[in-house]
Protein backbone atom coordinates (compact mmCIF):
# COMPACT_ATOMS: atom_id res chain seq x y z
CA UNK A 1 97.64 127.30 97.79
CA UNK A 2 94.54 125.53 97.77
CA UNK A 3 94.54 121.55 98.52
CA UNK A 4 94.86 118.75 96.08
CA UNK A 5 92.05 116.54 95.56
CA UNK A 6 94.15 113.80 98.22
CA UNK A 7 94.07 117.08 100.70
CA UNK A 8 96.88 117.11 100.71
CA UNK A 9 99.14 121.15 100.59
CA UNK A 10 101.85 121.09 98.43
CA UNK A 11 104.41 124.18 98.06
CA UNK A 12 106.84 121.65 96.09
CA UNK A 13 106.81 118.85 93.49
CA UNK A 14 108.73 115.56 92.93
CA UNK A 15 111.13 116.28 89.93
CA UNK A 16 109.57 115.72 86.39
CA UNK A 17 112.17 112.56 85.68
CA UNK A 18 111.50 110.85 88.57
CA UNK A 19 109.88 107.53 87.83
CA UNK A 20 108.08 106.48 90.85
CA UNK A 21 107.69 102.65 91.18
CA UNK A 22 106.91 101.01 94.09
CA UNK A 23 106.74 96.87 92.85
CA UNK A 24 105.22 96.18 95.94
CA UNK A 25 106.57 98.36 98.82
CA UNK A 26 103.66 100.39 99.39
CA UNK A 27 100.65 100.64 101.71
CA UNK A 28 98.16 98.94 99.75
CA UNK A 29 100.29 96.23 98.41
CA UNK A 30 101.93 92.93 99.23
CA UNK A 31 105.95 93.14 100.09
CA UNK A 32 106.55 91.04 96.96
CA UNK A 33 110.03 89.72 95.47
CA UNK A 34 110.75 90.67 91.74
CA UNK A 35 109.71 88.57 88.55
CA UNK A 36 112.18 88.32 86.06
CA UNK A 37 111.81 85.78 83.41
CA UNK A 38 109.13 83.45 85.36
CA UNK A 39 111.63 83.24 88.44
CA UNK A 40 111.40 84.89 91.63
CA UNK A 41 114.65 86.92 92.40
CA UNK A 42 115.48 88.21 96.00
CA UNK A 43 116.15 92.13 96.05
CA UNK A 44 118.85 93.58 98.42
CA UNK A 45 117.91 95.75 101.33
CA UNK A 46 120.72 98.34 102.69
CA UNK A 47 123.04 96.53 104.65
CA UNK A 48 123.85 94.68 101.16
CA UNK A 49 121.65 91.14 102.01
CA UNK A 50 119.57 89.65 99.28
CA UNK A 51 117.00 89.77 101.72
CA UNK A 52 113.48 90.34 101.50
CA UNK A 53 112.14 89.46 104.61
CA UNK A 54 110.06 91.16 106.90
CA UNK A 55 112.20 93.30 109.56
CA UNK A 56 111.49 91.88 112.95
CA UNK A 57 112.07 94.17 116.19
CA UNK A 58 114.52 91.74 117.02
CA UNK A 59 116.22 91.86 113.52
CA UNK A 60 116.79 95.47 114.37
CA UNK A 61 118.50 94.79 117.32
CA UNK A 62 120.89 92.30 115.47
CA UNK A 63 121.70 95.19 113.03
CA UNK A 64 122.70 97.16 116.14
CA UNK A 65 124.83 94.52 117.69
CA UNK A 66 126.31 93.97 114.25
CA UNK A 67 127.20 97.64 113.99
CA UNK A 68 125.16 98.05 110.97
CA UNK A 69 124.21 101.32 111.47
CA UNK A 70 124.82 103.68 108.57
CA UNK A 71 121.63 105.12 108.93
CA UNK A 72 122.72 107.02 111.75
CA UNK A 73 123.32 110.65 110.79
CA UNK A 74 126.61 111.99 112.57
CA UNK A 75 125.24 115.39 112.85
CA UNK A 76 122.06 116.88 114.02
CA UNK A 77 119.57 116.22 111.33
CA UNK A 78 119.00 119.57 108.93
CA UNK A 79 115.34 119.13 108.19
CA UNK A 80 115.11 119.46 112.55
CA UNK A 81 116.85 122.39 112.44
CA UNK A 82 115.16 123.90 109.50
CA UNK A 83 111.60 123.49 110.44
CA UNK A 84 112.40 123.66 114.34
CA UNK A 85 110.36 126.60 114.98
CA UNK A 86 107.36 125.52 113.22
CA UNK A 87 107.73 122.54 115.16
CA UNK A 88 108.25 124.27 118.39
CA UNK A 89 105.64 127.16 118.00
CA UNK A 90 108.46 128.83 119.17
CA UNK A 91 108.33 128.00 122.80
CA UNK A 92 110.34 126.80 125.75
CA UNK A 93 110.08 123.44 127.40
CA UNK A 94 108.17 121.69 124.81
CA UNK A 95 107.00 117.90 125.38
CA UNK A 96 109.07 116.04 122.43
CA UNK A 97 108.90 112.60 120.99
CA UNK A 98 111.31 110.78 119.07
CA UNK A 99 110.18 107.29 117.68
CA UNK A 100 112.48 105.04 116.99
CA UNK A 101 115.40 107.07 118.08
CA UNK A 102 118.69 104.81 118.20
CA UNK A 103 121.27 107.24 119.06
CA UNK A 104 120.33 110.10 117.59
CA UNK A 105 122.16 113.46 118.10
CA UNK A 106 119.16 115.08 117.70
CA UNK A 107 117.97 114.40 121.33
CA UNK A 108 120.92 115.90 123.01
CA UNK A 109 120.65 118.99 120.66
CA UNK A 110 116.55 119.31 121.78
CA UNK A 111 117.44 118.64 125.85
CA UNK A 112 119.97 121.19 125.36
CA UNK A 113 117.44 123.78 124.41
CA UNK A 114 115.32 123.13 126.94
CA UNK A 115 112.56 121.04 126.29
CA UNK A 116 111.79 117.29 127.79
CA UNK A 117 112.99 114.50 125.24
CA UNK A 118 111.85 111.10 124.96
CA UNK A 119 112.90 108.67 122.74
CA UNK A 120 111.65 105.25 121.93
CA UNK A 121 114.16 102.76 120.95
CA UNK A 122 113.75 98.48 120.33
CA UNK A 123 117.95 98.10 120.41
CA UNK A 124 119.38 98.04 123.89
CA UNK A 125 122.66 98.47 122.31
CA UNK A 126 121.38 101.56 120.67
CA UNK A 127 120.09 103.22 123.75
CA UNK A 128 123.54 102.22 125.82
CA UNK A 129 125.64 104.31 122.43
CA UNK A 130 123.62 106.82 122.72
CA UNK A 131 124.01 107.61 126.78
CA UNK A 132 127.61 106.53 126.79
CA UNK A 133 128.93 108.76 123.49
CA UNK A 134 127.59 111.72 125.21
CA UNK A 135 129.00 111.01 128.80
CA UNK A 136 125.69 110.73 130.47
CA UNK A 137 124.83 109.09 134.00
CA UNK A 138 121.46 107.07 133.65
CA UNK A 139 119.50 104.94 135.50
CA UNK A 140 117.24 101.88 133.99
CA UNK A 141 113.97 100.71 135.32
CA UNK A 142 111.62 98.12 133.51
CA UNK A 143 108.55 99.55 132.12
CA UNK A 144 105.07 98.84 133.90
CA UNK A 145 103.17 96.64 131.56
CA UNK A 146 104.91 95.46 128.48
CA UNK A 147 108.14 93.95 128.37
CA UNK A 148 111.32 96.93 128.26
CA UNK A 149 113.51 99.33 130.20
CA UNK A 150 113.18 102.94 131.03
CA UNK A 151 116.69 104.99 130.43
CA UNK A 152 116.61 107.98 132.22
CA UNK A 153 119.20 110.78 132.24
CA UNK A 154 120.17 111.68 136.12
CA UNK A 155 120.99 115.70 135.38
CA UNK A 156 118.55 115.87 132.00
CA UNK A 157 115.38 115.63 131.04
CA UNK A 158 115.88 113.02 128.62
CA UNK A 159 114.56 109.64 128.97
CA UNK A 160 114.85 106.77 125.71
CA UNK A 161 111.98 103.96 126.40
CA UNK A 162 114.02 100.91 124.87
CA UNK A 163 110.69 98.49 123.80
CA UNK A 164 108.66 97.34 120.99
CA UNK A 165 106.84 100.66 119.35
CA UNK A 166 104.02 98.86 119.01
CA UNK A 167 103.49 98.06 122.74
CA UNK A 168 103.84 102.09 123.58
CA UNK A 169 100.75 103.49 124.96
CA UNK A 170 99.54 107.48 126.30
CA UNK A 171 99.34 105.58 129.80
CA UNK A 172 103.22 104.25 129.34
CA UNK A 173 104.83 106.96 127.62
CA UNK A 174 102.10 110.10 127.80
CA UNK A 175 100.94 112.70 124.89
CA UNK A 176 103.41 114.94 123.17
CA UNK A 177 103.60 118.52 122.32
CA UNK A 178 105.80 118.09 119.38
CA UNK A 179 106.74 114.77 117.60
CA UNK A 180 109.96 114.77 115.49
CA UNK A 181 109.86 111.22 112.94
CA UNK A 182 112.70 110.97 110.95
CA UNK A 183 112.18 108.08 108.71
CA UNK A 184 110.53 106.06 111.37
CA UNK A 185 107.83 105.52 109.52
CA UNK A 186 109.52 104.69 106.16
CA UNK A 187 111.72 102.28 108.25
CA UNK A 188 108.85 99.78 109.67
CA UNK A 189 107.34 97.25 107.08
CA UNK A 190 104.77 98.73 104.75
CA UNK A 191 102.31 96.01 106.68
CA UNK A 192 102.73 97.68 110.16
CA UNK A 193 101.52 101.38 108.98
CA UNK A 194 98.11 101.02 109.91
CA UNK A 195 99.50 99.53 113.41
CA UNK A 196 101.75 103.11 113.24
CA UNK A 197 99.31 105.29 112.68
CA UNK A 198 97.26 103.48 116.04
CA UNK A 199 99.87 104.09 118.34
CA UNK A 200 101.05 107.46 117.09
CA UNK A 201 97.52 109.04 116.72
CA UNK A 202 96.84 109.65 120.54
CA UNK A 203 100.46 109.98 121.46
CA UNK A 204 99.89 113.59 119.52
CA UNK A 205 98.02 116.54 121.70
CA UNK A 206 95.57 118.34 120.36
CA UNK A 207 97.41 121.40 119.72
CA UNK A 208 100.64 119.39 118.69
CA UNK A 209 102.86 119.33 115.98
CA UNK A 210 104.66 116.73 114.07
CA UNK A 211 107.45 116.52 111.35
CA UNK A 212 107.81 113.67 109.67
CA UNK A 213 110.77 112.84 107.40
CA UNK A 214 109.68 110.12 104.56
CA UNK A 215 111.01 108.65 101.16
CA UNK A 216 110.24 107.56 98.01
CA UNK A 217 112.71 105.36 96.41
CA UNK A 218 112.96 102.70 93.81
CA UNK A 219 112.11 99.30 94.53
CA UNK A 220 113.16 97.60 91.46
CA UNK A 221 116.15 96.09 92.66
CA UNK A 222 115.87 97.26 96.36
CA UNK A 223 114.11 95.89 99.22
CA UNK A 224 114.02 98.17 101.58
CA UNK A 225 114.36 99.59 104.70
CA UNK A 226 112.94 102.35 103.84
CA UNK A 227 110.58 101.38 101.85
CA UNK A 228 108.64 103.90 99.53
CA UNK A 229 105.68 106.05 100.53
CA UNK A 230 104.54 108.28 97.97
CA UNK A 231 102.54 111.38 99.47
CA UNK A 232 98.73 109.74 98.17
CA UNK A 233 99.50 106.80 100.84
CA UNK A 234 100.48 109.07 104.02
CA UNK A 235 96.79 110.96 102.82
CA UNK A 236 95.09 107.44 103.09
CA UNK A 237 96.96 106.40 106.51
CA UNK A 238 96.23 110.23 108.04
CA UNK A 239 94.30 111.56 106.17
CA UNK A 240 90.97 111.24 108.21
CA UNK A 241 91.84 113.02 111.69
CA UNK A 242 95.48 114.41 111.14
CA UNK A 243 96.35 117.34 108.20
CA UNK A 244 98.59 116.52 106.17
CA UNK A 245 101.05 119.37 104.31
CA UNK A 246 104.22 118.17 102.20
CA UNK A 247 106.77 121.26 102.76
CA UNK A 248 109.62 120.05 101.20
CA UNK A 249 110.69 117.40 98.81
CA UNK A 250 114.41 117.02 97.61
CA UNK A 251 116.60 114.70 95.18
CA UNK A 252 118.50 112.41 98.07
CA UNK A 253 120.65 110.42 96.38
CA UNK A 254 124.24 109.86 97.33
CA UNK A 255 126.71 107.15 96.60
CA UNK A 256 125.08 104.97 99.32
CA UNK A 257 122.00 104.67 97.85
CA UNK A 258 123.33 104.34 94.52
CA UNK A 259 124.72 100.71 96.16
CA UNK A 260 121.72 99.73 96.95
CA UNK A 261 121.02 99.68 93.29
CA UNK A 262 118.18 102.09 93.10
CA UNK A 263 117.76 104.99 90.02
CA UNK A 264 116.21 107.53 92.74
CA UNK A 265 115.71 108.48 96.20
CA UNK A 266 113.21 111.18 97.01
CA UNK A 267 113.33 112.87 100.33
CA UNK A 268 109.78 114.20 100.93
CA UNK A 269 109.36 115.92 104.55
CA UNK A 270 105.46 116.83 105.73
CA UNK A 271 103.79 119.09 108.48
CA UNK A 272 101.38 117.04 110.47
CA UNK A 273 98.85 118.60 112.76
CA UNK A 274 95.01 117.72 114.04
CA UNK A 275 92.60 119.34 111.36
CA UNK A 276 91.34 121.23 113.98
CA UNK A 277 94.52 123.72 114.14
CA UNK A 278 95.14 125.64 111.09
CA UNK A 279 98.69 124.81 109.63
CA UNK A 280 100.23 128.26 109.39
CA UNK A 281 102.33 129.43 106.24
CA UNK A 282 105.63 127.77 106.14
CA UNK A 283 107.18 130.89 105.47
CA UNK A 284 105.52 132.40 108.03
CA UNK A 285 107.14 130.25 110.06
CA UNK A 286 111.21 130.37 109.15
CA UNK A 287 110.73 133.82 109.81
């Protein structure tokens, strides 16, 4: 299929009754609060807080050592496992980066298959869940350079850097072969994208691959995390060194959104390369 004027592939479209409003939450726009009736009115974000302020690193970690934590999928992640080969160019011992990881299954499922996993992680209390739920001895060492620990798996190759994203640099962390972001992304402040896109840019080889697992949800009522980020905006962030493809887009809703008061939540998952390696057909791929 040829490319959209915003360059960006598309095999799949947002559903026809799907209203998308951002009031606010997006890349070019201020994180504003709601008018209604001349008055400012706080929104809730999804641990149920009429909250609209900006989610510090250290706000994060509170969450953690709160236990507010639904996010966390008890299950590897589907998406991972559905586009794993494109991902992986189907071979062994791939170089793999999870940003902001917390505890996520999904790096014990990748070390188990072989390749070198590292994680990067702002909670302490995050990192310790994730080593200690699987039964793993680990050792901790503070990072050269910027302020944070090393975790490092004694009998696998799985290491979680527990620091500010931001700080991370290819001379702290190194380059990746294949970059898995599940709502990372969606999950900073709409503000810090640009800052994102600096740090993640040369973490990505040349030849590597990322998937990248974003959202577009209402904001009428809802603050966020995650905040919206309709397919046009990832094109402006990206767009200029990195191709963009949107493989699949799906209705997410479920009762937990629905609390947050929201009319829709969009799933919308993307193939991310360097525009100088062709992205191959997805079906080509699953195959």
């Amino acid at each position: 299929m040829s490319e959209t004027k915003t360059e960006i592939k598309t095999r799949v479209e947002v559903p026809n009754d799907a209203q998308i409003l951002t009031n606010g939450n997006s890349l070019n726009g201020e994180h504003k609060k709601v008018q209604c009736n001349g008055l400012t009115r706080k929104r809730k974000n999804q641990f149920g807080d009429h909250d609209d302020d900006y989610m510090t690193v250290e706000t994060w970690r509170k969450r953690w050592r709160k236990g507010q934590t639904k996010f966390h999928l008890e299950k590897v992640h589907p998406i991972l496992q559905k586009h794993y080969s494109w991902l992986t160019k189907e071979e062994e011992k791939q170089r793999f980066f999870l940003p902001l990881c917390g505890k996520s299954l999904d790096l014990k499922w990748l070390v188990d298959k072989g390749h070198v996993v590292v994680g990067n992680e702002c909670s302490a209390e995050g990192v310790k869940q994730f080593f200690d739920e699987h039964d793993l001895e680990y050792t901790v060492e503070p990072i050269e350079d910027i302020s944070g620990d090393i975790h490092q798996a004694k009998n696998l190759d799985v290491t979680i850097y527990c620091c500010d994203f931001f700080l991370i640099t290819p001379e702290i962390i190194g380059t990746f072969d294949a970059v898995w972001d599940r709502g990372s992304l969606a999950a900073i402040h709409p503000e810090d994208r640009k800052k994102y896109a600096d740090v993640f840019f040369p973490l990505l080889k040349k030849d590597g691959r990322c998937l990248l697992d974003l959202f577009q949800v209402d904001h009428e009522h809802f603050a966020g995390p995650p905040h919206t980020f309709p397919p046009e905006e990832l094109q402006t962030l990206l767009g200029k060194h990195l191709q963009v493809e949107l493989v699949n887009t799906r209705d997410a809703l479920t009762s937990w959104q629905k609390e947050w008061g929201v009319a829709y939540f969009i799933q919308n998952d993307y193939y991310i390369t360097h525009k100088t390696e062709e992205v191959p057909n997805k079906e080509e791929c699953e195959h």
